[in-house]
N, C-alpha and C. Protein backbone atom coordinates (compact mmCIF):
# COMPACT_ATOMS: atom_id res chain seq x y z
N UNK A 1 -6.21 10.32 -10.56
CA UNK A 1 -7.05 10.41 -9.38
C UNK A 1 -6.19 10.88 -8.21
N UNK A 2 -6.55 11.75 -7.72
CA UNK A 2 -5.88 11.97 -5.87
C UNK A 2 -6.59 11.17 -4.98
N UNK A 3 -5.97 10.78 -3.95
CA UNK A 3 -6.22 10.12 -2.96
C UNK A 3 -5.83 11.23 -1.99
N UNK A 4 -6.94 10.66 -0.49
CA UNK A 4 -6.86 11.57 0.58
C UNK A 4 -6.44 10.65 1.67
N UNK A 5 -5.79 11.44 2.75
CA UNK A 5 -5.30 10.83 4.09
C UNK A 5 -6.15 9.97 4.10
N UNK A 6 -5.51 8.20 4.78
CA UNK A 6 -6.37 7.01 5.36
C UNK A 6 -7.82 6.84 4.76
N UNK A 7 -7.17 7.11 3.14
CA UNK A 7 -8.10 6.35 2.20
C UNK A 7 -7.67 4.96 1.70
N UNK A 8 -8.44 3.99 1.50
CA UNK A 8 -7.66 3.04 0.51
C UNK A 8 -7.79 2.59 -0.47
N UNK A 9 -7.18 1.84 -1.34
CA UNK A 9 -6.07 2.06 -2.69
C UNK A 9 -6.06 0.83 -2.99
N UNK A 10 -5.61 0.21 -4.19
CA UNK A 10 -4.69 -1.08 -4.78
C UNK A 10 -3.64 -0.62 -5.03
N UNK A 11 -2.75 -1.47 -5.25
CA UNK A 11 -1.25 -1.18 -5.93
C UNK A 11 -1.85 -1.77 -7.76
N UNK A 12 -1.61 -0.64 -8.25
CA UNK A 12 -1.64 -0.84 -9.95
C UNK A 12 -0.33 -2.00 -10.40
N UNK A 13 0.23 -1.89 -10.29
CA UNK A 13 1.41 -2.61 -10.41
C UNK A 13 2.64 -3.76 -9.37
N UNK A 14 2.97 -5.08 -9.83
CA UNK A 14 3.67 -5.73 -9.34
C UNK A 14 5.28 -4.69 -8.45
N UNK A 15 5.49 -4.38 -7.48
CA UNK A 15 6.47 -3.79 -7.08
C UNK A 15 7.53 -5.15 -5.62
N UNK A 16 8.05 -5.66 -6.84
CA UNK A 16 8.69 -7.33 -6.46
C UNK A 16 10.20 -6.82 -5.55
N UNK A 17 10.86 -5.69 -5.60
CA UNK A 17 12.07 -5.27 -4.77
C UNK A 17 11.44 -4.65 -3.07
N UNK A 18 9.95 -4.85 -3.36
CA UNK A 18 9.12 -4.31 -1.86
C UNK A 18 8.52 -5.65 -1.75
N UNK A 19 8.22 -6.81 -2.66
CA UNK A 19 7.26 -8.09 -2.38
C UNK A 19 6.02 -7.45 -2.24
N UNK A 20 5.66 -6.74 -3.20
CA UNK A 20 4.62 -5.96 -3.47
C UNK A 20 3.95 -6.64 -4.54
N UNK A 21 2.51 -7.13 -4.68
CA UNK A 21 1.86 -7.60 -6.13
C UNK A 21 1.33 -6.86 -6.30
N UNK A 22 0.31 -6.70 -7.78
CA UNK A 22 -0.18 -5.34 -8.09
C UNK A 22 -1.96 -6.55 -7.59
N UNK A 23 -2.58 -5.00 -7.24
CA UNK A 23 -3.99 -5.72 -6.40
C UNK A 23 -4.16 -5.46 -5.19
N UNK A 24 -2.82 -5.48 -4.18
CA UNK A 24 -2.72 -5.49 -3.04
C UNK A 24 -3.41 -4.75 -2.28
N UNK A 25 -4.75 -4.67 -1.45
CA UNK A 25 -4.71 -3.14 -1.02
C UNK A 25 -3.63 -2.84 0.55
N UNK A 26 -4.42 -0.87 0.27
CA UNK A 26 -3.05 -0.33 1.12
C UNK A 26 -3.86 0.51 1.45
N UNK A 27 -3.26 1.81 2.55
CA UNK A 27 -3.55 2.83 2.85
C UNK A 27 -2.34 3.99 2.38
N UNK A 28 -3.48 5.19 2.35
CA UNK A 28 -2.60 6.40 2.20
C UNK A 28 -2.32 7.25 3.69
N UNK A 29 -1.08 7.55 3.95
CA UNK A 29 -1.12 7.85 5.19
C UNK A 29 -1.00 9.17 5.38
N UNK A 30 -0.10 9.79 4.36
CA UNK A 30 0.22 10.81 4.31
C UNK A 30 0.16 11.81 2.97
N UNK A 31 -0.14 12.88 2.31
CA UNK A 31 0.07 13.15 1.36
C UNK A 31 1.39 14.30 0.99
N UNK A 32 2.46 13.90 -0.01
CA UNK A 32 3.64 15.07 -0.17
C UNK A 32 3.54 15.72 -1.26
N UNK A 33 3.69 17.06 -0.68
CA UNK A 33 3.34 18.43 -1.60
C UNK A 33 1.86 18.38 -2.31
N UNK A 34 1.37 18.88 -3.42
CA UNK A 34 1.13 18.55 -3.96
C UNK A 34 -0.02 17.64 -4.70
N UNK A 35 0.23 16.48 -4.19
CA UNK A 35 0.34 14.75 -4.52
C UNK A 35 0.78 14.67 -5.68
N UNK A 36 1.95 14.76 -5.37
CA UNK A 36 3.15 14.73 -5.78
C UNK A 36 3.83 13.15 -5.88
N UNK A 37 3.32 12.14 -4.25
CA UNK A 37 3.55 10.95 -3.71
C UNK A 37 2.35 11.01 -2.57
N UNK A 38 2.82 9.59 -2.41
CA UNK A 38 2.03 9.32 -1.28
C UNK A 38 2.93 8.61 -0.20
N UNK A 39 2.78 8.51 1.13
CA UNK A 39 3.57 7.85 2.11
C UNK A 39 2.36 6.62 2.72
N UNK A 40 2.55 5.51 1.96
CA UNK A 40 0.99 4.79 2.38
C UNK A 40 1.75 3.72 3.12
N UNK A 41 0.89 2.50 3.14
CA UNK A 41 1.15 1.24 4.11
C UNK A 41 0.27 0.15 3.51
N UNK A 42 0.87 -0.90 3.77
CA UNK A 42 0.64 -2.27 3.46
C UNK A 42 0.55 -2.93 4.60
N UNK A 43 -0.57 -3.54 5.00
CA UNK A 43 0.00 -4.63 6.11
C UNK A 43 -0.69 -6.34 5.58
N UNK A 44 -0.50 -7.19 6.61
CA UNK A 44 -0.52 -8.12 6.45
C UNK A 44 -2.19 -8.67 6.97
N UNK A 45 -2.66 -9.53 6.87
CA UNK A 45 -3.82 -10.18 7.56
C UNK A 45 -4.15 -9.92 8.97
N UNK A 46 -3.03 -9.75 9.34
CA UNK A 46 -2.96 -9.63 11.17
C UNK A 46 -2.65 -7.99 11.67
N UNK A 47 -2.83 -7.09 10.27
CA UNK A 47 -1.95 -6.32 10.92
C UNK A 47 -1.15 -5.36 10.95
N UNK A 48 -0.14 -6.52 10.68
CA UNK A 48 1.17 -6.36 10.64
C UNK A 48 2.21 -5.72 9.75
N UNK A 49 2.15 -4.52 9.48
CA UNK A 49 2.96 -3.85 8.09
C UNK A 49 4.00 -4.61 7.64
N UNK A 50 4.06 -4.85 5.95
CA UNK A 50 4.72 -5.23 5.51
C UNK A 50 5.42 -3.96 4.39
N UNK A 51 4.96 -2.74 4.44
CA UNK A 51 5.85 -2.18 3.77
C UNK A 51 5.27 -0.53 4.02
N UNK A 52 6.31 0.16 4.27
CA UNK A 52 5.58 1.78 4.28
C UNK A 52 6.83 2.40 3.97
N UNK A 53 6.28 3.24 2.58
CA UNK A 53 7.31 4.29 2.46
C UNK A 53 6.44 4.75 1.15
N UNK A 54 7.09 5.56 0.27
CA UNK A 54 6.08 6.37 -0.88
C UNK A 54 6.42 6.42 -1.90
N UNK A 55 4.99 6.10 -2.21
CA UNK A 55 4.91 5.72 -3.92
C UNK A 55 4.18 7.14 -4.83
N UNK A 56 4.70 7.09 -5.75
CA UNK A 56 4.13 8.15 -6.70
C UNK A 56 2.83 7.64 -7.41
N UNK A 57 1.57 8.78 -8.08
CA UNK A 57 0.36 8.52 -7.90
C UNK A 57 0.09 7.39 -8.93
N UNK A 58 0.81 7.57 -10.17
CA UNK A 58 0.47 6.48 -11.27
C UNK A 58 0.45 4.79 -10.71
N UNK A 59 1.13 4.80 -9.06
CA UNK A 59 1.20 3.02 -8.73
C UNK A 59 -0.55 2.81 -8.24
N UNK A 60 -1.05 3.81 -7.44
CA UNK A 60 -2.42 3.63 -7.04
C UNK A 60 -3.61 3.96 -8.18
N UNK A 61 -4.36 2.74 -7.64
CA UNK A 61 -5.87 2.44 -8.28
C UNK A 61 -7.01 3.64 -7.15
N UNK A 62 -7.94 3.49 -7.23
CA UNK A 62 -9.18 3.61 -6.85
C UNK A 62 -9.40 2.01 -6.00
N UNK A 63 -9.71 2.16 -4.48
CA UNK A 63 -9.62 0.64 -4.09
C UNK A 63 -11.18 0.18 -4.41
N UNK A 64 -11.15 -0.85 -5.18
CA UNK A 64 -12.48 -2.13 -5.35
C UNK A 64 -12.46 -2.52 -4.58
N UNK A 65 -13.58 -3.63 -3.51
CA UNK A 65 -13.12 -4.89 -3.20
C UNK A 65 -13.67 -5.92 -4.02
N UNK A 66 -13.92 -5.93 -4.98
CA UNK A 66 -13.92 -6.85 -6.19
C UNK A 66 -13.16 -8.00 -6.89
N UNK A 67 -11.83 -5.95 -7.03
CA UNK A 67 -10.33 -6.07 -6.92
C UNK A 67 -9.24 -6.53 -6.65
N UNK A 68 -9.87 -6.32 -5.07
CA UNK A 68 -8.89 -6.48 -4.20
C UNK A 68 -7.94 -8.07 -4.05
N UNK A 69 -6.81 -7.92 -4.36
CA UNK A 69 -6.06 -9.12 -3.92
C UNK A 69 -5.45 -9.22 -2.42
N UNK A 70 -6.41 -9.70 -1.91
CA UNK A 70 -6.11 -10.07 0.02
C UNK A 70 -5.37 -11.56 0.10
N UNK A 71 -3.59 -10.96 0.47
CA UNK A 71 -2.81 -11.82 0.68
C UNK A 71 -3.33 -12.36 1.71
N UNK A 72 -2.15 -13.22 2.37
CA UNK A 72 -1.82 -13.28 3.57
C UNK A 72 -0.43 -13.37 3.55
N UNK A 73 0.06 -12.23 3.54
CA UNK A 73 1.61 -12.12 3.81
C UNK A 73 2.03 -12.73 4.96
N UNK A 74 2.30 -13.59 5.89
CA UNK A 74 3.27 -13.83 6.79
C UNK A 74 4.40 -13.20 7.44
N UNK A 75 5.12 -12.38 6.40
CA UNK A 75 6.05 -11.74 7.28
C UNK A 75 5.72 -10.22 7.02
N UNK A 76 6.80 -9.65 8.58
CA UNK A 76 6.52 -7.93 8.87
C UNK A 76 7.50 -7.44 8.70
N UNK A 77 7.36 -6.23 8.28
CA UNK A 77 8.37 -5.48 8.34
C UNK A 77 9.80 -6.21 9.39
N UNK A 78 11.65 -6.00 8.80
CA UNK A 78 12.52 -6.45 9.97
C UNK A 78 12.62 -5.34 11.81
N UNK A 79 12.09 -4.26 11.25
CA UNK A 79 11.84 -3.86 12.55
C UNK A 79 10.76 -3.50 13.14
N UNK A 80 9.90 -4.14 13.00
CA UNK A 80 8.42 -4.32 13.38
C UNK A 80 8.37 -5.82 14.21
N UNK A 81 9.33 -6.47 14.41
CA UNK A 81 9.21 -7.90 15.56
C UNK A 81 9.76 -7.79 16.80
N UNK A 82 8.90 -8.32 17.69
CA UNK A 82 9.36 -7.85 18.90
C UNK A 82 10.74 -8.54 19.21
């Protein structure tokens, strides 16, 4: 499947070196080359990004909210606090 700019997504897969679960939803922010990758975002309940940088297409679903596993992450990104 391709995904388009500030569509959203699940994460197919647990990605535990980002504190990423698979379920999570996200946005796509950007698309490279191609789609080739994606440059998407995660945030938190409030917000608050907990992770942006890019994943290649096999990690994203089609977003459910069925699906969807809605954390509540607590923490943000380390340079995202005031």
């Amino acid at each position: 499947m391709r995904f388009e700019e500030h569509e959203p997504f699940l994460l197919a897969t647990d990605l535990p070196e980002h504190g990423l679960l698979a379920g999570m939803p996200g946005t796509v922010l950007l698309i490279h080359g191609d789609h080739v990758a994606y440059e998407v975002e995660f945030s938190n309940s409030y917000g608050a990004p907990v992770f942006m940088g890019a994943l290649e297409p096999h990690l994203l679903l089609p977003y459910r909210e069925d699906l969807a596993r809605h954390l509540d992450v607590m923490h943000a990104m380390p340079d995202c606090h005031d």
